[in-house]
C-alpha atoms as a PDB file:
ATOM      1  CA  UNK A   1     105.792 148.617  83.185  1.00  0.00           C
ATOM      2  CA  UNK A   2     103.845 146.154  84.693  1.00  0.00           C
ATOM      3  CA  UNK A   3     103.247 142.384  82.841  1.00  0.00           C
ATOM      4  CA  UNK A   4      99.830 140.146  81.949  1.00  0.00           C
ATOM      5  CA  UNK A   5      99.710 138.129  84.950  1.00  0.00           C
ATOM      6  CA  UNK A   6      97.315 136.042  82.897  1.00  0.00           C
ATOM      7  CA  UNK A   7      99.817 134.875  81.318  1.00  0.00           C
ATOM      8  CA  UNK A   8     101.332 133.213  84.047  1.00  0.00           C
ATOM      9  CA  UNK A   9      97.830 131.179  84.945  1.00  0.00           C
ATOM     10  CA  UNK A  10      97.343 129.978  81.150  1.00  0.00           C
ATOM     11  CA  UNK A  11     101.255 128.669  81.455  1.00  0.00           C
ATOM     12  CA  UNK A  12     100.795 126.845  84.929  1.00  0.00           C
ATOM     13  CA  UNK A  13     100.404 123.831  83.609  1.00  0.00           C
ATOM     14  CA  UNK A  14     103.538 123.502  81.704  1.00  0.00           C
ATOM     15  CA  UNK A  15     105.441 124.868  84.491  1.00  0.00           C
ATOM     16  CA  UNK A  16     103.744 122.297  86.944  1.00  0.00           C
ATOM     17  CA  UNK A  17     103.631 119.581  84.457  1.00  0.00           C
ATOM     18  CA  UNK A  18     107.532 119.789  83.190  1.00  0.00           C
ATOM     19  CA  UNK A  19     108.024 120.043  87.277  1.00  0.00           C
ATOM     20  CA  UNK A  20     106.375 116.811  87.517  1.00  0.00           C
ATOM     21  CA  UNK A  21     107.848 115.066  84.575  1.00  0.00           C
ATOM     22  CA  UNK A  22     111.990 116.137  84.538  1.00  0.00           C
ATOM     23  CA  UNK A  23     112.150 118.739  86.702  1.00  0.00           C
ATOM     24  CA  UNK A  24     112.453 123.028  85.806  1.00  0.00           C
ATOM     25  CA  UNK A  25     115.319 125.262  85.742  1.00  0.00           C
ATOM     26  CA  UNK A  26     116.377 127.695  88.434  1.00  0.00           C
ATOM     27  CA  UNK A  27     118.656 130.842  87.599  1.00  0.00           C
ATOM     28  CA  UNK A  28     120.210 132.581  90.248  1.00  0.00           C
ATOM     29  CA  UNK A  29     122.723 134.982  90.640  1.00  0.00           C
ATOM     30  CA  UNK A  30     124.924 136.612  93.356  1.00  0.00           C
ATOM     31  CA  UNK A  31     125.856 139.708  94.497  1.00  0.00           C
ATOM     32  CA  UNK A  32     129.124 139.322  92.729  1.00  0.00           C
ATOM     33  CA  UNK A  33     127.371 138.839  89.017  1.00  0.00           C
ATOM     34  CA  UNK A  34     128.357 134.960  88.812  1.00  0.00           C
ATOM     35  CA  UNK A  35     125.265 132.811  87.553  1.00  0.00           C
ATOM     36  CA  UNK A  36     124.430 129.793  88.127  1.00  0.00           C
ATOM     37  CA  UNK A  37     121.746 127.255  86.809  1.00  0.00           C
ATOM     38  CA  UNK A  38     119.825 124.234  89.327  1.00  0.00           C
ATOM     39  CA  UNK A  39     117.454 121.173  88.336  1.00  0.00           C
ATOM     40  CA  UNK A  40     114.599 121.774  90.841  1.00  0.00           C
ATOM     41  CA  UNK A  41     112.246 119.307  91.368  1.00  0.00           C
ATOM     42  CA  UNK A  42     109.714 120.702  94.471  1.00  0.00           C
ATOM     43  CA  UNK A  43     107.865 123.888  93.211  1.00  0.00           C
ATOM     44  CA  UNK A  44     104.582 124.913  92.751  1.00  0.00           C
ATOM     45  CA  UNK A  45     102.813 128.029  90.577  1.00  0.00           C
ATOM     46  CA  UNK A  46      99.758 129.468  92.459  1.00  0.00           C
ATOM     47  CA  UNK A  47      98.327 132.667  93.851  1.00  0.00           C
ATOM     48  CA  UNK A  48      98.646 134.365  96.705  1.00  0.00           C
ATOM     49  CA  UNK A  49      97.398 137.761  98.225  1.00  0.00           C
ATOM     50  CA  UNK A  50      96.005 138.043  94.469  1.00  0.00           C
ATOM     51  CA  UNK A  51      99.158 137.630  92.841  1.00  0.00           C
ATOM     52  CA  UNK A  52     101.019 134.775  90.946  1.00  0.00           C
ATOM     53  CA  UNK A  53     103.610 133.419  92.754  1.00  0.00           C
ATOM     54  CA  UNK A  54     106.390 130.489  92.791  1.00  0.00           C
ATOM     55  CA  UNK A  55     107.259 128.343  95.626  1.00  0.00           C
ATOM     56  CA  UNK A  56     111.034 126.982  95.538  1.00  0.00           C
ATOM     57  CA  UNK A  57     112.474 124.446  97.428  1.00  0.00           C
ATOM     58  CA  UNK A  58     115.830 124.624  97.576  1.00  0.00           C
ATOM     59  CA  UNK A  59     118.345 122.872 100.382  1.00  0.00           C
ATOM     60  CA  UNK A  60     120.467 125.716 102.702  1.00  0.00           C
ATOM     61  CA  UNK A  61     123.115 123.156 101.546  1.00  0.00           C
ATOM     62  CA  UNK A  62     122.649 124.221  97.618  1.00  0.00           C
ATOM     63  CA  UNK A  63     125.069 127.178  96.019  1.00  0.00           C
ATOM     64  CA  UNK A  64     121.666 128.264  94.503  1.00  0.00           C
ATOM     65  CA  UNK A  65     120.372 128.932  98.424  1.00  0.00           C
ATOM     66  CA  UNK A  66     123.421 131.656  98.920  1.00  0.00           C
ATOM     67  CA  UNK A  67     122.928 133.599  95.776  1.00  0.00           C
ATOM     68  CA  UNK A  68     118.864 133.467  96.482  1.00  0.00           C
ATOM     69  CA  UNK A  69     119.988 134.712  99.549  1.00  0.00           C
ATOM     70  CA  UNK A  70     122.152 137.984  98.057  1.00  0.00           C
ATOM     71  CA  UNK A  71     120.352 139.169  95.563  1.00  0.00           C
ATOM     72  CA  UNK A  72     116.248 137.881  96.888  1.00  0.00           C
ATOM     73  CA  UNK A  73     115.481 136.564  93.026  1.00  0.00           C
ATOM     74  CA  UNK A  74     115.854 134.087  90.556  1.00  0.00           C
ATOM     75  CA  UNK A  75     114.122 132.962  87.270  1.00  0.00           C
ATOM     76  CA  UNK A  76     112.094 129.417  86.973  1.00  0.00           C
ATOM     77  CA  UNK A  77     112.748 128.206  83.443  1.00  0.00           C
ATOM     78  CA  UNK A  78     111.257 125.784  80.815  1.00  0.00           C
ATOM     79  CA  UNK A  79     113.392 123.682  79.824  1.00  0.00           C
ATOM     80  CA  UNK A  80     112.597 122.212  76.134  1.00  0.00           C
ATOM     81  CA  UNK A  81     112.431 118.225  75.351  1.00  0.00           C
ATOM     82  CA  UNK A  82     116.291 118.172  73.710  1.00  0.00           C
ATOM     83  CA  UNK A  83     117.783 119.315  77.344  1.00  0.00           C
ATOM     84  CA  UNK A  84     117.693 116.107  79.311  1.00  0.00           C
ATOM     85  CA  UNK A  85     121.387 116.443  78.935  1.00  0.00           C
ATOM     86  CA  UNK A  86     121.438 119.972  80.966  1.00  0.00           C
ATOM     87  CA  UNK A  87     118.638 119.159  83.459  1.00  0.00           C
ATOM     88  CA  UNK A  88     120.596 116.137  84.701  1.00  0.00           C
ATOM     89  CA  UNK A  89     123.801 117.842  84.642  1.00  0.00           C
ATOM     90  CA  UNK A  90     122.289 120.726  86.394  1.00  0.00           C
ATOM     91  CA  UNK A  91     120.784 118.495  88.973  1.00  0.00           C
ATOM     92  CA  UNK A  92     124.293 116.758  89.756  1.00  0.00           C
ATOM     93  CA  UNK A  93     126.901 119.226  89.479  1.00  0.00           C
ATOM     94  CA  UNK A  94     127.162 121.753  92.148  1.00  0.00           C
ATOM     95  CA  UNK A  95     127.681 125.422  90.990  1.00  0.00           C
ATOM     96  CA  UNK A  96     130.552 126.284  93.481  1.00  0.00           C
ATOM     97  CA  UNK A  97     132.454 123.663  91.848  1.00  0.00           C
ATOM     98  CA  UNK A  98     131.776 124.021  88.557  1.00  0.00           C
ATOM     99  CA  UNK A  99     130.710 127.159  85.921  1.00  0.00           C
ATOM    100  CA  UNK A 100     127.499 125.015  84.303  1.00  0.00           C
ATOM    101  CA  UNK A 101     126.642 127.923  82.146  1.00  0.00           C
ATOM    102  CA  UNK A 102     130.285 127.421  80.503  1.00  0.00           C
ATOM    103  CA  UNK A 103     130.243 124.280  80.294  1.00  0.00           C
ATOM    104  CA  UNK A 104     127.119 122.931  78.842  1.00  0.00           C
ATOM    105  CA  UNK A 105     127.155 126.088  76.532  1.00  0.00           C
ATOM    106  CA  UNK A 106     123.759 128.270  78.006  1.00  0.00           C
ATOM    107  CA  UNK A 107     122.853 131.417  76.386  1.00  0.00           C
ATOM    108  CA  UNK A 108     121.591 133.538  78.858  1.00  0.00           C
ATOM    109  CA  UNK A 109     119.588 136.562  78.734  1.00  0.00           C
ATOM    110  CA  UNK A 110     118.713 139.412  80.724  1.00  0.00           C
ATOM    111  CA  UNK A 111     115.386 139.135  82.683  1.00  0.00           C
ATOM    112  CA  UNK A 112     113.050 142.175  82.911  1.00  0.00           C
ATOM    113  CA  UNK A 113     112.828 142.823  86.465  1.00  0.00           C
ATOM    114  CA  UNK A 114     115.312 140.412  88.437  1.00  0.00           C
ATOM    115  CA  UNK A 115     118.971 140.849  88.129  1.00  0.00           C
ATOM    116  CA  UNK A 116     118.949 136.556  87.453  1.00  0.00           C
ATOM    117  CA  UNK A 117     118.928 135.877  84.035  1.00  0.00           C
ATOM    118  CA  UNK A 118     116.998 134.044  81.721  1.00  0.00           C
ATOM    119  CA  UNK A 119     117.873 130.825  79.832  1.00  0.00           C
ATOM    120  CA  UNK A 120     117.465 131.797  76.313  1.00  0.00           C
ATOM    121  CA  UNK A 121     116.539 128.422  74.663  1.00  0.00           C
ATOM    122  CA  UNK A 122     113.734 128.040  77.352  1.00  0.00           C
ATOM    123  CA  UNK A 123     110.084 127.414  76.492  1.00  0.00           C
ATOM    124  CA  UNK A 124     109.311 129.900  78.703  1.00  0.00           C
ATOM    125  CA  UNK A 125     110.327 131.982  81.909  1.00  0.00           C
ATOM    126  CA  UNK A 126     108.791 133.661  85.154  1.00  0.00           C
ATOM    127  CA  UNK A 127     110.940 135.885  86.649  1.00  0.00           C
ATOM    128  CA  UNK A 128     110.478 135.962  90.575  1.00  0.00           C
ATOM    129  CA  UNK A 129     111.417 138.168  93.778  1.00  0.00           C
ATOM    130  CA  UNK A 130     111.122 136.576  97.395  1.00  0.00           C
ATOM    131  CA  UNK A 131     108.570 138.192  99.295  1.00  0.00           C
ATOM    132  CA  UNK A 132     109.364 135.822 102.130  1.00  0.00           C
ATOM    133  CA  UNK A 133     110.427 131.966 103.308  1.00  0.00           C
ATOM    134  CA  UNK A 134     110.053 129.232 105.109  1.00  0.00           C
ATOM    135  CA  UNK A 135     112.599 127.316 107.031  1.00  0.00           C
ATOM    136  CA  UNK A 136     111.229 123.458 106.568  1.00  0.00           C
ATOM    137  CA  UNK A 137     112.286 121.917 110.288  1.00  0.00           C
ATOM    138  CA  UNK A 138     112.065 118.097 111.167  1.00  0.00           C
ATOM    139  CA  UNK A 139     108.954 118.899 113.403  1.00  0.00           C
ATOM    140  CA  UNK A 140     107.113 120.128 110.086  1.00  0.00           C
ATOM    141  CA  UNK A 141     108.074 117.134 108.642  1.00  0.00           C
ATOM    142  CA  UNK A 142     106.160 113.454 108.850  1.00  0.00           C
ATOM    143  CA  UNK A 143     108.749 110.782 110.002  1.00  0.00           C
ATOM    144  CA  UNK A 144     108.307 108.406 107.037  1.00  0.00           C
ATOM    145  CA  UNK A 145     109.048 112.074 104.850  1.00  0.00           C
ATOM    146  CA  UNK A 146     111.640 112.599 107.316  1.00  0.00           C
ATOM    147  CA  UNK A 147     114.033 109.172 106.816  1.00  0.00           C
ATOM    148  CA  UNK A 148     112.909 109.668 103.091  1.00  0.00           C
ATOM    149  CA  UNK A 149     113.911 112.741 102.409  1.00  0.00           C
ATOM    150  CA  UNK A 150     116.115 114.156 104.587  1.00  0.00           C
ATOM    151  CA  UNK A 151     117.984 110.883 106.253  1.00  0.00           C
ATOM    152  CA  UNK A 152     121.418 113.457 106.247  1.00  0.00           C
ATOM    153  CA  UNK A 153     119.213 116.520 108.173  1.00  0.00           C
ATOM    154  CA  UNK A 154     119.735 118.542 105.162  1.00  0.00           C
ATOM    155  CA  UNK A 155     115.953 120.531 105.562  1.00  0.00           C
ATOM    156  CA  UNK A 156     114.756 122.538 102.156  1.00  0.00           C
ATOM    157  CA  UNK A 157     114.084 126.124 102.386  1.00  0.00           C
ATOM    158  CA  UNK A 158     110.244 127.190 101.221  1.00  0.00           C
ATOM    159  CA  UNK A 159     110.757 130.367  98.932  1.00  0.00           C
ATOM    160  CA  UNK A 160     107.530 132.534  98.681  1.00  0.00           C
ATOM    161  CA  UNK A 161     107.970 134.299  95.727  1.00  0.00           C
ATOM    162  CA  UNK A 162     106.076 136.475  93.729  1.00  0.00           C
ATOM    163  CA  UNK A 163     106.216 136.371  89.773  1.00  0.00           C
ATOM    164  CA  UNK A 164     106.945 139.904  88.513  1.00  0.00           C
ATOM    165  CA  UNK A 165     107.591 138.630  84.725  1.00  0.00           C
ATOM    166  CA  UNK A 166     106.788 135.815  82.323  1.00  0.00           C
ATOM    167  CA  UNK A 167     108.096 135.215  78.943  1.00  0.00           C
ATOM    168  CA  UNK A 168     107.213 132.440  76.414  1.00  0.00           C
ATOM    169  CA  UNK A 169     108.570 132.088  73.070  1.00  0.00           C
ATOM    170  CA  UNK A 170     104.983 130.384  72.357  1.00  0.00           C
ATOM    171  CA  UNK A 171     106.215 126.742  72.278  1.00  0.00           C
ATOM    172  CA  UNK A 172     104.007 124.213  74.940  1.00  0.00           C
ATOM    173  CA  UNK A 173     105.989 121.781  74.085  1.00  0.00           C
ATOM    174  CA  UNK A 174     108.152 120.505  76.833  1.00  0.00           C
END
């Protein structure tokens, strides 16, 4: 059953924008079943090889990074305007430390096509699976990005991954 990748290009823009603005919603999962939810903040929607795809930046340091790296997916969620609470919780709590899900109350939902699941009270979803990545090094980085960004060496990891599934629940309000 394959999905209107259209649908992916006419929500860019709210995935980019809300990127932009607060940040989006990753949803991973390991190899074990445990979810997890992460405020991301570098990401991109675009195409590649003719397909929609997501690139995720995500630290090696980051519980996210080891369940992207057991099960190869995760879900990029819109997060609506009332969850400023959840996107800054999500983006200062660390997952192998604490269950977010449980304790900001999530609903979760099964995705389509990746075992992560959905956020249920999302504006909308795009389901990815890694095709491949990119380790960021300090040589790939500018110096001024360097002290910037990474002043403790802890270097992002580029996901390239293609967007097998979208879902909207027809709000573009974010």
């Amino acid at each position: 059953m394959s999905f209107d990748e259209s649908e992916v290009y006419k929500l860019s823009s709210l995935f980019n924008s809300t990127l932009a603005r607060k940040g989006l919603l990753v949803s991973s999962v390991g190899s074990e079943g445990r979810a997890n939810v992460m405020t991301i903040g570098w990401g991109k929607i675009g195409v590649l090889w003719g397909k929609p795809f997501f690139l995720a930046f995500i630290r090696r340091s980051r519980y996210t990074y080891s369940l992207i790296e057991q099960t190869g997916d995760f879900t990029v969620n819109v997060p609506p305007k009332d969850f400023e609470k959840v996107v800054n919780y999500c983006g200062t709590k660390t997952g192998r430390e604490v269950d977010k899900i449980r304790e900001l109350g999530l609903k979760l939902k099964p995705s389509r096509k990746v075992k992560s699941p959905t956020l249920a009270d999302c504006l909308a979803t795009i389901e990815c699976k890694v095709v491949f990545k990119k380790n960021i090094r300090p040589k790939d980085v500018p110096p001024d990005f360097r002290r910037r960004f990474y002043p403790r060496g802890d270097y992002h990891v580029c996901y390239f991954a293609e967007v097998v599934n979208v879902t909207s629940n027809g709000s573009a309000e974010a």
